[in-house]
C-alpha atoms as a PDB file:
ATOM      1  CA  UNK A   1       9.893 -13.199  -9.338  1.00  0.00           C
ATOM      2  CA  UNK A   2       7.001 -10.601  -9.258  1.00  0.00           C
ATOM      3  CA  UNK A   3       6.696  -7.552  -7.281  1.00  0.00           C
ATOM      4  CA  UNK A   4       3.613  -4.826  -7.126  1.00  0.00           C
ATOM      5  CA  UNK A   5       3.815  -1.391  -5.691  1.00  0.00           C
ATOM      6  CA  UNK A   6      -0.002  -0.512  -4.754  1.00  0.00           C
ATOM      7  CA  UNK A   7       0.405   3.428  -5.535  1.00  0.00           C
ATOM      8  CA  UNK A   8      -1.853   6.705  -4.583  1.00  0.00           C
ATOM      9  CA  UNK A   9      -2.496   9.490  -6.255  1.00  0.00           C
ATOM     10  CA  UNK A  10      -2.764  12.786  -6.207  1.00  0.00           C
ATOM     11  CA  UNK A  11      -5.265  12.973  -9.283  1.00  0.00           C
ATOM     12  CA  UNK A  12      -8.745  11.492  -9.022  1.00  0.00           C
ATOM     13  CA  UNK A  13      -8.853   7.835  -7.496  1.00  0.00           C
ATOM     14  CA  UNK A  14      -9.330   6.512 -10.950  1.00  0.00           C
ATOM     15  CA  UNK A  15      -5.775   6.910 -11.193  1.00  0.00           C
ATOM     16  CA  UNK A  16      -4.738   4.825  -7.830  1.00  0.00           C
ATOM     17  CA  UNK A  17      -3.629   1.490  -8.683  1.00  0.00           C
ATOM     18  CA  UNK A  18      -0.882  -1.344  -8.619  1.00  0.00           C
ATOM     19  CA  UNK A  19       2.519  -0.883 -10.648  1.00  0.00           C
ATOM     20  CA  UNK A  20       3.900  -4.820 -11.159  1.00  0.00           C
ATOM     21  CA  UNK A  21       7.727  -5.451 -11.935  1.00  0.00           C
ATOM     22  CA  UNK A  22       9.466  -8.106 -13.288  1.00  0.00           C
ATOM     23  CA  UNK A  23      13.052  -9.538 -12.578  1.00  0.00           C
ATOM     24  CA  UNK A  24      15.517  -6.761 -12.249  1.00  0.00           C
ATOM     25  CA  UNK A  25      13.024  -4.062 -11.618  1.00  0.00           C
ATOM     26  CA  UNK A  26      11.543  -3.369 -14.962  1.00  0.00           C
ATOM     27  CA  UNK A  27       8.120  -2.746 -15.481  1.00  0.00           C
ATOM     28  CA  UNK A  28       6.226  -5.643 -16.910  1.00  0.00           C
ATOM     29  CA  UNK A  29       5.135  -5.636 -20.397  1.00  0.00           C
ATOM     30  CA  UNK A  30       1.495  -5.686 -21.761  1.00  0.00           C
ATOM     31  CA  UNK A  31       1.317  -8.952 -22.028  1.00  0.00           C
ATOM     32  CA  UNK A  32       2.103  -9.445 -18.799  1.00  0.00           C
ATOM     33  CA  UNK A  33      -0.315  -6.836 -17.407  1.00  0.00           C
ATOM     34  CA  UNK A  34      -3.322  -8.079 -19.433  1.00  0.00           C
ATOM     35  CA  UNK A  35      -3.023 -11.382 -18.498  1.00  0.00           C
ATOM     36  CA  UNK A  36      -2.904 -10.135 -14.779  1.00  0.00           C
ATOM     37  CA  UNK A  37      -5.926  -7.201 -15.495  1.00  0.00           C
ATOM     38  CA  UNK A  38      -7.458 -11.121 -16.983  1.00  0.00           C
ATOM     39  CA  UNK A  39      -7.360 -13.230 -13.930  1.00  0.00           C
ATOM     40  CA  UNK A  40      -8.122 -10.149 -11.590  1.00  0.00           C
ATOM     41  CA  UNK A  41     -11.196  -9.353 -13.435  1.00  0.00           C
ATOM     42  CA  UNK A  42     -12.561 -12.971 -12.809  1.00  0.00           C
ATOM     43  CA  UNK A  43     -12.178 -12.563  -9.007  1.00  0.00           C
ATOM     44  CA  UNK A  44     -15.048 -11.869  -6.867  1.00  0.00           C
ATOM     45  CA  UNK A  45     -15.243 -10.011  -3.064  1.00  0.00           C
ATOM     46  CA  UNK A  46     -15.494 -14.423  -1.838  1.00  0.00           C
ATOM     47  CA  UNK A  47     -12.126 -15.079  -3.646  1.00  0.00           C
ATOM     48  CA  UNK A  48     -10.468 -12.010  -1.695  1.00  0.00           C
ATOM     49  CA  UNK A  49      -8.806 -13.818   1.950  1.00  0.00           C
ATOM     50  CA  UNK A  50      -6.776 -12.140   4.417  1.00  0.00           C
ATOM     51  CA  UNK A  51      -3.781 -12.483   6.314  1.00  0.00           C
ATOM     52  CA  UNK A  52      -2.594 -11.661   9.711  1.00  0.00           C
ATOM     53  CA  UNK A  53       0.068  -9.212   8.783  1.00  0.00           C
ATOM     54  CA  UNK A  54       2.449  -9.925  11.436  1.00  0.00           C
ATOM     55  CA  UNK A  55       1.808 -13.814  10.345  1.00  0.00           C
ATOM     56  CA  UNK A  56       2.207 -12.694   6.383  1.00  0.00           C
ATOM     57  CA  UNK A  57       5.938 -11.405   7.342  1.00  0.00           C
ATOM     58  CA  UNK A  58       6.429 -14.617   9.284  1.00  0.00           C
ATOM     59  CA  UNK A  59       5.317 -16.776   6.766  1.00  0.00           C
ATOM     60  CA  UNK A  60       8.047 -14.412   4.387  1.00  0.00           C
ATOM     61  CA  UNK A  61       4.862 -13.571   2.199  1.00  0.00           C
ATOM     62  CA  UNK A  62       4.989  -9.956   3.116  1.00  0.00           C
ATOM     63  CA  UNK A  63       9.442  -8.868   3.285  1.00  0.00           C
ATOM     64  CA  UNK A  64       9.548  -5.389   4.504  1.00  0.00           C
ATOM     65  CA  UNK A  65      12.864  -3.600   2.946  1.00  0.00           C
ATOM     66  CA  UNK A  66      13.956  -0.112   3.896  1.00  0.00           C
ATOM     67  CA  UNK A  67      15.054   1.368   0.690  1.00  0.00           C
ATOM     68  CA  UNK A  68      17.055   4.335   2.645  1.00  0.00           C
ATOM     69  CA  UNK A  69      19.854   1.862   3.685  1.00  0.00           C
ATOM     70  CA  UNK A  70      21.172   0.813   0.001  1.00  0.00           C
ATOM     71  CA  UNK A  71      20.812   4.474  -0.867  1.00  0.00           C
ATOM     72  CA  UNK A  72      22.428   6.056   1.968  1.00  0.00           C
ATOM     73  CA  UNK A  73      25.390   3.095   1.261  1.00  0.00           C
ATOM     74  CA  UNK A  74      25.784   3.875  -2.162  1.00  0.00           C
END
C-alpha cells in the first residue's frame, strides 16, 4: 500500500508538492516516483473527478489518523 503527504512550503510554490511512501513508511524510490511523475503527466483538468469528502471517508478512501495518540502512547 501507497500513501502521499501533499506538503507546503515555506520557499517559493515551486517547491509545494506530494511526498509518496511505500510499505513501512519509506520513501519510494525513483523508479517508483517516475513512473508516478509518468502517468500524472498524461492527465488532463477532464481526467481530474471529485469526491464528497464526508462520502470519501465513508467509502474508507480518505482514513483520517491523529498521529498525536501513538506518540503521546509511546
Amino acid at each position: 500500500a501507497y500513501s502521499a503527504c501533499i506538503t507546503a512550503s515555506h520557499n517559493p510554490a515551486d517547491y509545494n508538492g506530494i511526498k509518496v511512501f511505500i510499505e513501512g513508511g519509506r520513501d519510494a524510490d525513483e523508479i517508483i516516483t517516475e513512473k508516478i511523475e509518468t502517468q500524472i503527466s498524461t492527465l488532463t483538468a477532464q481526467d481530474v473527478k471529485s469526491v464528497d469528502f464526508d462520502q470519501a471517508v465513508e467509502d474508507k478512501l480518505i482514513e483520517i489518523i491523529n498521529p498525536m495518540n501513538e506518540f503521546v502512547d509511546s
